[in-house]
Protein backbone atom coordinates (compact mmCIF):
# COMPACT_ATOMS: atom_id res chain seq x y z
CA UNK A 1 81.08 86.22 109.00
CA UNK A 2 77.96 86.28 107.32
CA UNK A 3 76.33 87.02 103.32
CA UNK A 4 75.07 90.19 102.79
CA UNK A 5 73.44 91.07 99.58
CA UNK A 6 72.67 94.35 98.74
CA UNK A 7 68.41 95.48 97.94
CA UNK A 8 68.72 99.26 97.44
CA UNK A 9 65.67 99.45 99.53
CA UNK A 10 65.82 102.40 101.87
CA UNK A 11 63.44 105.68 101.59
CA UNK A 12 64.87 108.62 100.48
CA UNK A 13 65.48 111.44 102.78
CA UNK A 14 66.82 115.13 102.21
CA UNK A 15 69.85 116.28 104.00
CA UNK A 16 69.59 119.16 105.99
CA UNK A 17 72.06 121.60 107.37
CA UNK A 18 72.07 124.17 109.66
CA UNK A 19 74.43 127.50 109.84
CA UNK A 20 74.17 129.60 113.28
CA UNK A 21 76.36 132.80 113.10
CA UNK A 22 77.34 134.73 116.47
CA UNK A 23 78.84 137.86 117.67
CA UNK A 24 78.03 139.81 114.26
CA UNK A 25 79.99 143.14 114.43
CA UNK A 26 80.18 145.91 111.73
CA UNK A 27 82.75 144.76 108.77
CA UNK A 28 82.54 141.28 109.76
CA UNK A 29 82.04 138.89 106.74
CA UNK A 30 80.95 135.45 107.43
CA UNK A 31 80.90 133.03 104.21
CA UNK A 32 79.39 129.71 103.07
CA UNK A 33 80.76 127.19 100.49
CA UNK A 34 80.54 124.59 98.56
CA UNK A 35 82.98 123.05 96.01
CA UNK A 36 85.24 125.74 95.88
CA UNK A 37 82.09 128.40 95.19
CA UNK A 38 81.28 130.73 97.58
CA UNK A 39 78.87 133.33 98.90
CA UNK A 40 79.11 135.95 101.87
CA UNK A 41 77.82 138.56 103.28
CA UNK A 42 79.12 141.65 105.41
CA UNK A 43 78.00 142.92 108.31
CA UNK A 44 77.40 146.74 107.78
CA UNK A 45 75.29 148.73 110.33
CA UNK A 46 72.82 146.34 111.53
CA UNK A 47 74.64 143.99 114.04
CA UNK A 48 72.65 141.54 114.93
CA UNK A 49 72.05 137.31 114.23
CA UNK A 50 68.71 137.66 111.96
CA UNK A 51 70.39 140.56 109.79
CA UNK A 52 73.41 137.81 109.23
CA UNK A 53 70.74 134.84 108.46
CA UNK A 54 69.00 137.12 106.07
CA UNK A 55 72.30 138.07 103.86
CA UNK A 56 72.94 134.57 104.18
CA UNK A 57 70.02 133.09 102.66
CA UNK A 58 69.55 136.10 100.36
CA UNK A 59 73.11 135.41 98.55
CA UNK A 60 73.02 132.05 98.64
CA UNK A 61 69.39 131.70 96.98
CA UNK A 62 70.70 134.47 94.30
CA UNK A 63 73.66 132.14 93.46
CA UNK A 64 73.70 130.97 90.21
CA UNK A 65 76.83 128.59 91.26
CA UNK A 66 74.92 124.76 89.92
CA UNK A 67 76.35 123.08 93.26
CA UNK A 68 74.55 125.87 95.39
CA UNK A 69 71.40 126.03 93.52
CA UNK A 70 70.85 121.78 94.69
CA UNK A 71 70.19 123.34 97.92
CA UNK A 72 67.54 125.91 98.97
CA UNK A 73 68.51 127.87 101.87
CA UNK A 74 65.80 129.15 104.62
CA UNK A 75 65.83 131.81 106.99
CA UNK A 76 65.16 130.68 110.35
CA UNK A 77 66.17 133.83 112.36
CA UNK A 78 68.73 132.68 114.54
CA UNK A 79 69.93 130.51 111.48
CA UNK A 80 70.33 129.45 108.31
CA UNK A 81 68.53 126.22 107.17
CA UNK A 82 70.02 124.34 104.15
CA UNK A 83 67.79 121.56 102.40
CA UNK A 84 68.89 119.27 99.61
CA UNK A 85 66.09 120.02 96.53
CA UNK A 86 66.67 116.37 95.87
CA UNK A 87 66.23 113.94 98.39
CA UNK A 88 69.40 111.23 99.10
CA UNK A 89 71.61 113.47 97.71
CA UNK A 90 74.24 114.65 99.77
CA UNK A 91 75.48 117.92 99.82
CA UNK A 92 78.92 119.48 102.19
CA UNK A 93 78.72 123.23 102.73
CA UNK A 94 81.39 124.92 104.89
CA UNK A 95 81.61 128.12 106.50
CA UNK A 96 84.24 130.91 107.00
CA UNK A 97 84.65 134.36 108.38
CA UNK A 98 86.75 137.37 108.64
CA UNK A 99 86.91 139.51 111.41
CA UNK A 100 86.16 142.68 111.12
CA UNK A 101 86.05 146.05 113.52
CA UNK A 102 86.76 143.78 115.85
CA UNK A 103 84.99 143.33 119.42
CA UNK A 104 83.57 139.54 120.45
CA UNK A 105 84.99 136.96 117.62
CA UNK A 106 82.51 135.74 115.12
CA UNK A 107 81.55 132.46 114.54
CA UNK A 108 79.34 130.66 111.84
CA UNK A 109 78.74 127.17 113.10
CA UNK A 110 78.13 124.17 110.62
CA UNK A 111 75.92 121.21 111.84
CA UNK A 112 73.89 118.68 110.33
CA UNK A 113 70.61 117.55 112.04
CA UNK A 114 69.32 115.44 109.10
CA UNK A 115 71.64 113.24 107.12
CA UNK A 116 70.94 112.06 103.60
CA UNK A 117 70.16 109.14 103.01
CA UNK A 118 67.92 106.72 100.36
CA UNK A 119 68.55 103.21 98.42
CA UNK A 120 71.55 104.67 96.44
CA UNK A 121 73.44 104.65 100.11
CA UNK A 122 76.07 101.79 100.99
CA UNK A 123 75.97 103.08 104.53
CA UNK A 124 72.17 102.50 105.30
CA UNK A 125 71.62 98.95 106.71
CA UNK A 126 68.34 99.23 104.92
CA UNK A 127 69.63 98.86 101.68
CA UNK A 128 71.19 95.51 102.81
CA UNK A 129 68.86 91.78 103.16
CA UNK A 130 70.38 91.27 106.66
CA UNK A 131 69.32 94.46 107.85
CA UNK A 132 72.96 95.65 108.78
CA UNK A 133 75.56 97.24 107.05
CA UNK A 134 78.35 94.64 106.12
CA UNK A 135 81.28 94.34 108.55
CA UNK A 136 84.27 92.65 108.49
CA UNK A 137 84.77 89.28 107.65
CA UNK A 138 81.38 89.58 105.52
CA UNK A 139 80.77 88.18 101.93
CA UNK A 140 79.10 90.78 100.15
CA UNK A 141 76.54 89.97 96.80
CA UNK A 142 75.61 92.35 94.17
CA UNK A 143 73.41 90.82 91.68
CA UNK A 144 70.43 91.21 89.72
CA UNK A 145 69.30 94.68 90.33
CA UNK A 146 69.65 98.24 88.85
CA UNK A 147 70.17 100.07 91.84
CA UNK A 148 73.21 102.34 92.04
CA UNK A 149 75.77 102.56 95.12
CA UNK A 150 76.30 105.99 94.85
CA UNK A 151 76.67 107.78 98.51
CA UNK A 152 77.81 106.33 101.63
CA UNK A 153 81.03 104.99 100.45
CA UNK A 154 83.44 105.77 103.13
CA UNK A 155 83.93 101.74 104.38
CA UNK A 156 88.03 101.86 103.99
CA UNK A 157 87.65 100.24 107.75
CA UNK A 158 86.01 97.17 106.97
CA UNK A 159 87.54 94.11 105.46
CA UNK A 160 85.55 92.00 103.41
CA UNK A 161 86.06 88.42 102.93
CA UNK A 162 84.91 88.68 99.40
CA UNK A 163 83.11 91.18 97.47
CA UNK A 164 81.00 90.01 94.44
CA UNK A 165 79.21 91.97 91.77
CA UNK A 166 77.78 89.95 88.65
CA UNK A 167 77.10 90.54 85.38
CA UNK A 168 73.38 90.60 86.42
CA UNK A 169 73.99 94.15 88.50
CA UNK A 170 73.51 97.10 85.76
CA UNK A 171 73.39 99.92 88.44
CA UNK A 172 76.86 102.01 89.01
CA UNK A 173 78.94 101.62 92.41
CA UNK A 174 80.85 104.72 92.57
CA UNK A 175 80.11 108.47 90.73
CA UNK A 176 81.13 109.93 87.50
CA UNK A 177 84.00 112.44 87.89
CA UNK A 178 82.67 114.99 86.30
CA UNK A 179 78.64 115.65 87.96
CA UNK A 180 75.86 114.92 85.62
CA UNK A 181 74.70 118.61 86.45
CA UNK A 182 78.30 119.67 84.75
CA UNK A 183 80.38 120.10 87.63
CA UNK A 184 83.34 118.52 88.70
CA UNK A 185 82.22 116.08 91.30
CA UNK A 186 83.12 117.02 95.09
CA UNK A 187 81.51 114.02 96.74
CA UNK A 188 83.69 110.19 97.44
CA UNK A 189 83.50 108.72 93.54
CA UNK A 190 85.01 105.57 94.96
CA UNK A 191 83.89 102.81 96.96
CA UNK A 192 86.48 102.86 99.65
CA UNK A 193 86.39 99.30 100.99
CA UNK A 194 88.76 96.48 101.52
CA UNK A 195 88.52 92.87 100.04
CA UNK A 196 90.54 90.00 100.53
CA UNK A 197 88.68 88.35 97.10
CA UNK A 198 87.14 90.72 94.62
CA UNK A 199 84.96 89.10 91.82
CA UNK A 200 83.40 90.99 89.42
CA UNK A 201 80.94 90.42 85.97
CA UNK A 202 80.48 86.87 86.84
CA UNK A 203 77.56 84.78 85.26
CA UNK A 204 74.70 85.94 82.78
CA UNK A 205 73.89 89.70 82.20
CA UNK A 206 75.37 92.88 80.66
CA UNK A 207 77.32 94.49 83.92
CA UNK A 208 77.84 97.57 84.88
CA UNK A 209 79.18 100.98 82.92
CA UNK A 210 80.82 102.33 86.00
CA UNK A 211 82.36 100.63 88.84
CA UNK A 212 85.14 102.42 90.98
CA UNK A 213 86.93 100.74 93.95
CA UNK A 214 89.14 101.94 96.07
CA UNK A 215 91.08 98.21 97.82
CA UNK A 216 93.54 100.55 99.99
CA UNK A 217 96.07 98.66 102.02
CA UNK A 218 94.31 95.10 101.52
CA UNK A 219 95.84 92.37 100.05
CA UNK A 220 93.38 91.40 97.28
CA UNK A 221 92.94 88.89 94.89
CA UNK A 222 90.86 90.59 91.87
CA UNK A 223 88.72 88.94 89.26
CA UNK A 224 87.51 90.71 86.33
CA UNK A 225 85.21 88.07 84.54
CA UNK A 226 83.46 91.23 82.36
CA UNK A 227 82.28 94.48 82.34
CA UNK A 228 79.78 96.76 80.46
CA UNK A 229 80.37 99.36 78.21
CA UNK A 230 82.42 102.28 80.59
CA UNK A 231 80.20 105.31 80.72
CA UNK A 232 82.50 107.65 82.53
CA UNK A 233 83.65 109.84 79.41
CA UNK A 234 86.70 107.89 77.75
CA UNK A 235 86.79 105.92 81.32
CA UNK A 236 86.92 102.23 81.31
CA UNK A 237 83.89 100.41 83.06
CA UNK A 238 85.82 99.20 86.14
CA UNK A 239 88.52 101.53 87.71
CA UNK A 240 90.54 100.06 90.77
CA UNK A 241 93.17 101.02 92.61
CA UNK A 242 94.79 99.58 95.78
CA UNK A 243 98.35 99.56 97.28
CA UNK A 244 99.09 96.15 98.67
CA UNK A 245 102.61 95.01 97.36
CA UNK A 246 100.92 91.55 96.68
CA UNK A 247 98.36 92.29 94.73
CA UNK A 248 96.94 89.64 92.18
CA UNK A 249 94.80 90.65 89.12
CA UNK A 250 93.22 88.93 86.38
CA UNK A 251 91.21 90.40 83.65
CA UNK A 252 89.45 87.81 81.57
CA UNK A 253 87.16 90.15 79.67
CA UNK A 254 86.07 93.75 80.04
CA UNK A 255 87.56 97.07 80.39
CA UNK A 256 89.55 97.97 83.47
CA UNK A 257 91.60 100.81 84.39
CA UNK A 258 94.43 100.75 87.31
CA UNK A 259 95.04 103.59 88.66
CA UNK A 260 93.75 105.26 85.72
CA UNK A 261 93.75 108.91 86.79
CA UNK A 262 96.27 110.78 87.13
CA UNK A 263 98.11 110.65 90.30
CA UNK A 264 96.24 107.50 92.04
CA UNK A 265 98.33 104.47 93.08
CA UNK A 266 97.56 101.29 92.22
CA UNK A 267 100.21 98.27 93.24
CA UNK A 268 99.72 94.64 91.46
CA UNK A 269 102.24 92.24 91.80
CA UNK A 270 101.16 90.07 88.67
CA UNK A 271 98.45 91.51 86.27
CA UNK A 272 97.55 88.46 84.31
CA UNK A 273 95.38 90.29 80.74
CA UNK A 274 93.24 87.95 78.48
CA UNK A 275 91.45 87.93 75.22
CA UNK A 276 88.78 90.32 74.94
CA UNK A 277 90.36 92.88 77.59
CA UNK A 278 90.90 96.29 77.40
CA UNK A 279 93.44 96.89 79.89
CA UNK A 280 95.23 100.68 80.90
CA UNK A 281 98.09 101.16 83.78
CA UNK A 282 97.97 104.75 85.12
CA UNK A 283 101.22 106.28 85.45
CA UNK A 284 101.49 106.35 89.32
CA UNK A 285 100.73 102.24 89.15
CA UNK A 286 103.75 100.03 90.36
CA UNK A 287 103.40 96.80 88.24
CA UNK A 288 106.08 94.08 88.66
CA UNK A 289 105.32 91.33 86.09
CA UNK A 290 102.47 91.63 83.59
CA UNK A 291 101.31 87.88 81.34
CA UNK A 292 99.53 89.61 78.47
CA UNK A 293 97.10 86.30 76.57
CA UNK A 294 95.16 86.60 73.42
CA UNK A 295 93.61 89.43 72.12
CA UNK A 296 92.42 92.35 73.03
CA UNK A 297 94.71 95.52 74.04
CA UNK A 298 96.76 96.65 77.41
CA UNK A 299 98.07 100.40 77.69
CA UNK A 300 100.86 100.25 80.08
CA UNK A 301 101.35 104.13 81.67
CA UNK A 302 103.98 102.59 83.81
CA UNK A 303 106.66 100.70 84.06
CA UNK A 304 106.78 96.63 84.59
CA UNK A 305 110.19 94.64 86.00
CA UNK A 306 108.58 91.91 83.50
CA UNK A 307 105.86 91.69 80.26
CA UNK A 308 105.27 88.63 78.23
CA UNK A 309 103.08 89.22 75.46
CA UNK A 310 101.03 86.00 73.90
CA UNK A 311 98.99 87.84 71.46
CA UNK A 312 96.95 91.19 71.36
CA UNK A 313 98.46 94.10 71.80
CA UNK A 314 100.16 96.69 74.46
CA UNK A 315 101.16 100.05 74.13
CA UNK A 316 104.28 101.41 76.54
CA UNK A 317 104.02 104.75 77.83
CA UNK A 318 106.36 105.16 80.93
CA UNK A 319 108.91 107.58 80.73
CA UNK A 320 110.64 106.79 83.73
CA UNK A 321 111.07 103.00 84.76
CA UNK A 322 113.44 100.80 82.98
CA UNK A 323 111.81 97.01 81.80
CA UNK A 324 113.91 93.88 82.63
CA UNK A 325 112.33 91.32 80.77
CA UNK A 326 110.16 92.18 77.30
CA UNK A 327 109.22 88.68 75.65
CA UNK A 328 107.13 88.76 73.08
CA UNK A 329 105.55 85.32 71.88
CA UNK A 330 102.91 86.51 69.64
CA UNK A 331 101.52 90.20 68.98
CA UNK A 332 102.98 93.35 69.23
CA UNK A 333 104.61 95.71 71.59
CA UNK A 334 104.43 99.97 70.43
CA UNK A 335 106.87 101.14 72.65
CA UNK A 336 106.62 104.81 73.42
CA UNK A 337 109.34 105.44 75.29
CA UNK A 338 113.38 105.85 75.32
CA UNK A 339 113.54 103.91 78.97
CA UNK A 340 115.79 101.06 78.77
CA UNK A 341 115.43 97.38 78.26
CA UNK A 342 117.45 94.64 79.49
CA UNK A 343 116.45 91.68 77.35
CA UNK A 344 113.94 91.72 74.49
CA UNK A 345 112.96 88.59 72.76
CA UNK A 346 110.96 88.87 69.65
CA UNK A 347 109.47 85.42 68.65
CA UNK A 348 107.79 84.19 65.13
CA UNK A 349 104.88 86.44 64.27
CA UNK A 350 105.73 88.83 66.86
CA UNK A 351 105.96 92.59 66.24
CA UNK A 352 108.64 95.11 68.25
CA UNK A 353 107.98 99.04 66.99
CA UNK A 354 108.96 102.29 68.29
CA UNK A 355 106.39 104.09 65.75
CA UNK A 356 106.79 107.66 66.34
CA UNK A 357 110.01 109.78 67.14
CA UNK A 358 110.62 110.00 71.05
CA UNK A 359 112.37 113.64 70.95
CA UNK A 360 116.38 113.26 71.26
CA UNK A 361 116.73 109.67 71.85
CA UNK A 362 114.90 106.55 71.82
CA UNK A 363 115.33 103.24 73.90
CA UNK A 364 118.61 100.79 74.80
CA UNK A 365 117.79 97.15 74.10
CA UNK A 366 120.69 95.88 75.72
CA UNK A 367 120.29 92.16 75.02
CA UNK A 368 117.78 91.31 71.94
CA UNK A 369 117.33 87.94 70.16
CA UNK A 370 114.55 87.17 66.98
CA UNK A 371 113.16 84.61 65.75
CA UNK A 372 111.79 83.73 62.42
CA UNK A 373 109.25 85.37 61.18
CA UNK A 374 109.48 88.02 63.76
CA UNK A 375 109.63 92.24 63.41
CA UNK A 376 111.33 94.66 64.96
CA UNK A 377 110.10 98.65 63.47
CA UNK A 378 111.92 101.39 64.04
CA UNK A 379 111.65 103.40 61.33
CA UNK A 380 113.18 106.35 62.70
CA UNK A 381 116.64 104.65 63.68
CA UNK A 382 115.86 105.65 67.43
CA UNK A 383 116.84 101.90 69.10
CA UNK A 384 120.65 101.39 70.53
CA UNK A 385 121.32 98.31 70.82
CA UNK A 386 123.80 97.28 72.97
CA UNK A 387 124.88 94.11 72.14
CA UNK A 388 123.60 94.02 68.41
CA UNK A 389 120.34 91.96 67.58
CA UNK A 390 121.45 87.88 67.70
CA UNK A 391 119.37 86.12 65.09
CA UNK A 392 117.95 82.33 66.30
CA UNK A 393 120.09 79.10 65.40
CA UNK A 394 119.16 78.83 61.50
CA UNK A 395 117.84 82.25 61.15
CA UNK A 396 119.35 84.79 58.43
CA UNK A 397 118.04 88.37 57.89
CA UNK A 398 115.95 86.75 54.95
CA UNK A 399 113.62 85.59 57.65
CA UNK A 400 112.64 88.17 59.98
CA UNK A 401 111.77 92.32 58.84
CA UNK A 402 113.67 94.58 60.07
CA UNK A 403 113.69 98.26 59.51
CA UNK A 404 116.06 100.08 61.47
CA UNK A 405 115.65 103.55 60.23
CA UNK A 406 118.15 104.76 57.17
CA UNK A 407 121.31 105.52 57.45
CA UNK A 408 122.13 102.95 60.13
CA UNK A 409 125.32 100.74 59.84
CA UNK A 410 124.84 97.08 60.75
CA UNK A 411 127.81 94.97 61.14
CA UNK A 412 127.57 90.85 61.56
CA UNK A 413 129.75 89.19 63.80
C-alpha cells in the first residue's frame, strides 16, 4: 500500500492513428468513423492503396462533422495518418468496408502508434508524486490543484484503499456529457475505479463543479463533506454510481446525484442526507433505507424499503416500488406517485402532500397515524387509506390540517 497524490504533471502529446487499406477492388467502399459520423470512399476505376489513402484523407478533411474536424488526416501513400489538432486529447476512429465486385477481400486496418497522453491523464504515472500509477491497496490524494482528470479513466481493476479529493481540488475528474465543442461526448465521462473509503470536499476550499465516479462492484463507504457549484448543465457537482448491495453514503453538504442519468445503477444500502444537501436518486437506483436530517432537499427517482424525514424536504418520484416505512419527524414529503405505503407517520410540524393529480389513482396509505400539529394535503382526494388516519392519544381534528380533497366522506370510529 502506499499514498499517491496526484500533480497533473505530464507533457502533452497528440494521439496518432494510422489506417492501412488492402486489396482495393472496383465498387469496394472502405469507411472511417467516429461517434456515429462517418466518411467513405469508393473504389471506382483506379484500384490501387494510394488512390484509397487519397479518398480517405480527401473526405475526411472535407468533413464538416465537429468530432472529425479535431483530427487532421494525412496522406501517407500506403496509409492514412490521423493526428489529434489538440494535443492530450484522445480521439477513437473506426473503420468499415463493403465488398464490392468482389476478388481478394478488403481490409482497412486501425492501429495506433502514438497514444495521447498529457497532465489531464489518470493513466500516466507522470501525473502521479510516486511516479506510478496507483494500484491496489493505494490511498489516493487530490488536493490543492486545478488540474482536471479528464482521460485515462478506465481503472475499474484497481481497488483503492481510500480515495480522497478535498475541497482544495477545483479541477473536474470526469467529462461533461455533452462535449464543450457541442457534441455528445463519446469518450469514458466517468472515473471507473473502485474504493473501499471514498472522501470527498473535505477541509478548506471551494471543490469541484464536476466529479463523476463510477465505484462498480466495490463495497464503499462514501463521504460527501461538500461540493462546488455542479457545472454539468442541470447536473449536480458529484455524480456516483456503484452496485455493491452494502453500500454506505453520507452527504453532509453539497450536491450529489446517484445514479442520476437515466438508466445507470446505483445500489446504497443506507443514504444518510444532511442540512445543506441537495440530494437526487435516479430511477434505476436501489435504495433500502434513506435518514433524511435538516435542511436542504432529496429527490427520490426510486423507491426506498424505508425514509425518515427530520427536516428539509424530499420529493417521491418512483412509479414502481412500494415504501414500507414513511416517518416523517419534521419537514415535508411531496409524494408523486400512486405506489403504495405500508405505514406513514406524520409527526408535529410535519407536512404529507400529494400536490398534483397522479392520472387515475393516487397512493394506498395502508396504516397512517398524526400527530399534533401535523399535515397531510391532498387536495385532489387521490389518497386511500386503508385503515382510516388514527389521530395521537389527545389529538382531535382541531389539531392537525387536513385536506382530503372535496367530496370525501370521513367516518370516526
Amino acid at each position: 500500500m502506499a499514498d499517491t497524490t496526484w500533480i497533473g504533471a505530464a507533457g502533452e502529446v497528440a494521439q496518432i492513428s494510422t489506417a492501412t487499406p488492402a486489396n482495393p477492388n472496383t465498387l469496394d467502399v472502405y469507411f472511417l468513423t467516429v461517434n456515429g459520423n462517418t466518411v467513405s470512399f469508393t473504389v471506382a476505376g483506379t484500384e490501387t492503396v494510394a488512390a484509397v489513402t487519397a479518398g480517405l484523407v480527401a473526405a475526411w478533411n472535407a468533413s464538416t462533422y465537429v468530432e472529425l474536424t479535431e483530427v487532421t488526416a494525412v496522406d501517407s501513400t500506403t496509409l492514412v495518418t490521423l493526428t489529434a489538432d489538440t494535443a492530450g486529447l484522445p480521439f477513437t476512429a473506426t473503420s468499415a468496408i463493403t465488398d464490392g465486385a468482389g476478388g481478394s477481400a478488403p481490409t482497412l486496418t486501425m492501429a495506433t502508434p502514438t497514444a495521447a497522453t498529457g497532465p489531464n491523464h489518470w493513466s500516466d504515472a507522470a501525473n502521479w508524486d510516486t511516479g506510478a500509477v496507483p494500484v491496489n491497496s493505494d490511498v489516493v490524494w487530490i488536493e490543492n490543484t486545478a488540474v482536471d482528470i479528464l482521460h485515462g479513466l478506465a481503472q475499474s481493476a484497481v481497488t483503492l484503499t481510500a480515495l480522497n479529493v478535498a475541497a482544495s481540488y477545483t479541477g473536474n475528474i470526469g467529462l461533461a456529457v455533452t462535449n464543450p465543442a457541442g457534441y455528445p461526448e463519446y469518450r469514458a465521462t466517468y472515473l471507473a475505479i473502485k474504493a473501499t473509503a471514498v472522501d470527498i470536499g473535505y477541509g478548506d476550499g471551494s471543490g469541484s463543479s464536476r466529479i463523476k465516479l463510477d465505484l462498480s462492484t466495490a463495497q464503499s463507504a462514501i463521504n460527501v463533506h461538500a461540493t462546488g457549484s455542479g457545472s454539468d448543465g442541470s447536473a449536480p457537482a458529484l455524480v456516483i454510481k456503484g452496485t455493491h448491495a452494502s453500500n454506505v453514503a453520507t452527504v453532509l453538504s453539497g450536491e450529489v446525484g446517484f445514479g442520476y442519468y437515466g438508466g445507470e445503477a446505483v445500489t446504497v444500502a443506507t443514504l444518510h442526507v444532511y442540512a445543506d444537501s441537495v440530494v437526487e436518486v435516479g430511477a434505476s437506483a436501489t435504495i433500502t433505507t434513506v435518514a433524511k436530517r435538516g435542511d436542504g432537499s432529496l429527490v427520490m427517482r426510486d423507491n426506498a424499503t424505508t425514509i425518515v424525514v427530520d427536516g428539509g424536504t424530499v420529493a417521491y418520484r418512483d412509479d414502481d416500488g412500494a415504501v414500507t416505512t414513511l416517518t416523517i419527524n419534521s419537514g415535508s414529503v411531496e409524494y408523486y406517485s400512486n405506489q403504495t405505503i405500508t405505514t406513514l407517520r406524520v409527526g408535529a410540524n410535519a407536512i404529507f402532500a400529494v400536490p398534483s393529480l397522479l392520472g387515475t389513482s393516487g397512493p394506498t396509505v395502508t396504516n397512517c397515524t398524526v400527530a399534533a400539529l401535523s399535515e397531510i394535503a391532498d387536495p385532489f382526494g387521490q389518497i386511500t387509506n386503508s385503515n382510516g388516519i388514527i389521530l395521537d392519544a389527545g389529538v382531535s381534528l382541531a389539531d392537525i390540517i387536513l385536506d382530503v380533497g372535496a367530496g370525501r366522506t370521513i367516518t370516526a370510529s
